[in-house]
Protein backbone atom coordinates (compact mmCIF):
# COMPACT_ATOMS: atom_id res chain seq x y z
CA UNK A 1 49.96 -1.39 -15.03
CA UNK A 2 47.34 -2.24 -12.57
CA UNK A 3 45.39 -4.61 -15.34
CA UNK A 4 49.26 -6.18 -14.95
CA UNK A 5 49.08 -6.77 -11.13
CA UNK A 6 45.70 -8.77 -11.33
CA UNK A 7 45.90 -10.69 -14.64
CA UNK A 8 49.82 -11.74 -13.90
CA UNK A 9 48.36 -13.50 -11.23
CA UNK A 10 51.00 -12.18 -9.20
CA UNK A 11 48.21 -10.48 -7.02
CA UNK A 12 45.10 -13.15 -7.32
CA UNK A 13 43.19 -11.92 -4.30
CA UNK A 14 43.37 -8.11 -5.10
CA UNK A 15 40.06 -6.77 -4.96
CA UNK A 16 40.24 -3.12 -4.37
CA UNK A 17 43.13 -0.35 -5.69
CA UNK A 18 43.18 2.70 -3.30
CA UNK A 19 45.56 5.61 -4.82
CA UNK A 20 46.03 8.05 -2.43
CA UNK A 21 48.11 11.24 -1.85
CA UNK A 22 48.54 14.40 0.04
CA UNK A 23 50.06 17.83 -0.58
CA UNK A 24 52.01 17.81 -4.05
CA UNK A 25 50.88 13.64 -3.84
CA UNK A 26 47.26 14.57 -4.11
CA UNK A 27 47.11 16.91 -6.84
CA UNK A 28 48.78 13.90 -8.54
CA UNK A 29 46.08 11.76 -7.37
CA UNK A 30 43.86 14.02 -8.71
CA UNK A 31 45.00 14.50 -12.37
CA UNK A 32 45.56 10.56 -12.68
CA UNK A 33 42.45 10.11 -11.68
CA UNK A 34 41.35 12.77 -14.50
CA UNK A 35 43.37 11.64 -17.14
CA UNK A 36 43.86 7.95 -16.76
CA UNK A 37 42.25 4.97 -18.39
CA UNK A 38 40.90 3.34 -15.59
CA UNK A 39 37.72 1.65 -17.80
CA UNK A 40 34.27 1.55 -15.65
CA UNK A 41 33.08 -0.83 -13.59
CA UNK A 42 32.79 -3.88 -13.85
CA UNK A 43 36.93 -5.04 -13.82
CA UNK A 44 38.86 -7.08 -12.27
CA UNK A 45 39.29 -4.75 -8.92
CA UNK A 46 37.89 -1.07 -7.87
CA UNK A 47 39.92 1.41 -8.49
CA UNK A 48 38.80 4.53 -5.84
CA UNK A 49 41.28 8.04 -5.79
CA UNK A 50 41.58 10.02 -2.96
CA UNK A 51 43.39 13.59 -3.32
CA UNK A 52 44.19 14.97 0.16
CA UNK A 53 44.70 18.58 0.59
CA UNK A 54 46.52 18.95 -2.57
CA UNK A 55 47.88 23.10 -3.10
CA UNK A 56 45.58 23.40 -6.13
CA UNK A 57 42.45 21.25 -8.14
CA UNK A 58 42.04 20.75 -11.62
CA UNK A 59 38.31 22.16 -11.93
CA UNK A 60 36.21 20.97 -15.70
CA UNK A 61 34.18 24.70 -15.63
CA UNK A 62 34.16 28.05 -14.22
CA UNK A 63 32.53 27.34 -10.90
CA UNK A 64 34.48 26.80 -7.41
CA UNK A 65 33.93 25.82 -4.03
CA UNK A 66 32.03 28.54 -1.87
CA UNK A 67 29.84 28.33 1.16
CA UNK A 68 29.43 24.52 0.84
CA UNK A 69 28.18 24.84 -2.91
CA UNK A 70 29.87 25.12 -6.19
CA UNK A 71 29.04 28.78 -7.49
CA UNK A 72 30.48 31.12 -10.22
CA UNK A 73 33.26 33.79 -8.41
CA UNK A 74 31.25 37.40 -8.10
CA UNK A 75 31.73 40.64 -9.96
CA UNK A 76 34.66 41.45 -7.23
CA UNK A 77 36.76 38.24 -7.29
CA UNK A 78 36.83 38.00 -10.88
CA UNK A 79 38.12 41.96 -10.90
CA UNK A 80 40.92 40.95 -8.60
CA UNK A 81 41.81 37.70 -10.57
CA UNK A 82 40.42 37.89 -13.96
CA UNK A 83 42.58 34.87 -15.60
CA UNK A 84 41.12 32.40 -12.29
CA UNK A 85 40.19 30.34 -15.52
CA UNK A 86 42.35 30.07 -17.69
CA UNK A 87 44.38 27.09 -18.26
């Protein structure tokens, strides 16, 4: 669909695609910009998602956000959620 909007030539000047959403909207932002096609650079336009404060993220390994660094959960964490990854 967004190949559509630029070679229709409904949208000739469209240089830049910015999919953005927030909440609920952002973890959908997030998994279309995981699972989508969007084919690498170069195309027709950029294509940039931004996922604001969505409720959850879709993570690829084990490691999460802590202290400013991705890190593995410790010994305690993973006692008091031991399915944190499982999909």
């Amino acid at each position: 669909a967004l190949g559509a909007a630029k070679t229709s030539g409904a949208l000739p000047s469209l240089r830049r695609v910015v999919l953005a959403g927030h909440s609920s909207g952002g973890q959908i932002v997030q998994r279309h910009a995981i699972f989508s096609r969007v084919p690498p650079r170069p195309q027709p336009f950029a294509v940039r998602h931004v996922a604001a404060n969505p409720s959850s993220y879709a993570y690829f390994g084990p490691e999460r956000w802590r202290g400013g660094r991705l890190a593995l959960p410790d010994a305690a964490a993973r006692v008091r959620c031991p399915d944190y990854d499982s999909w």
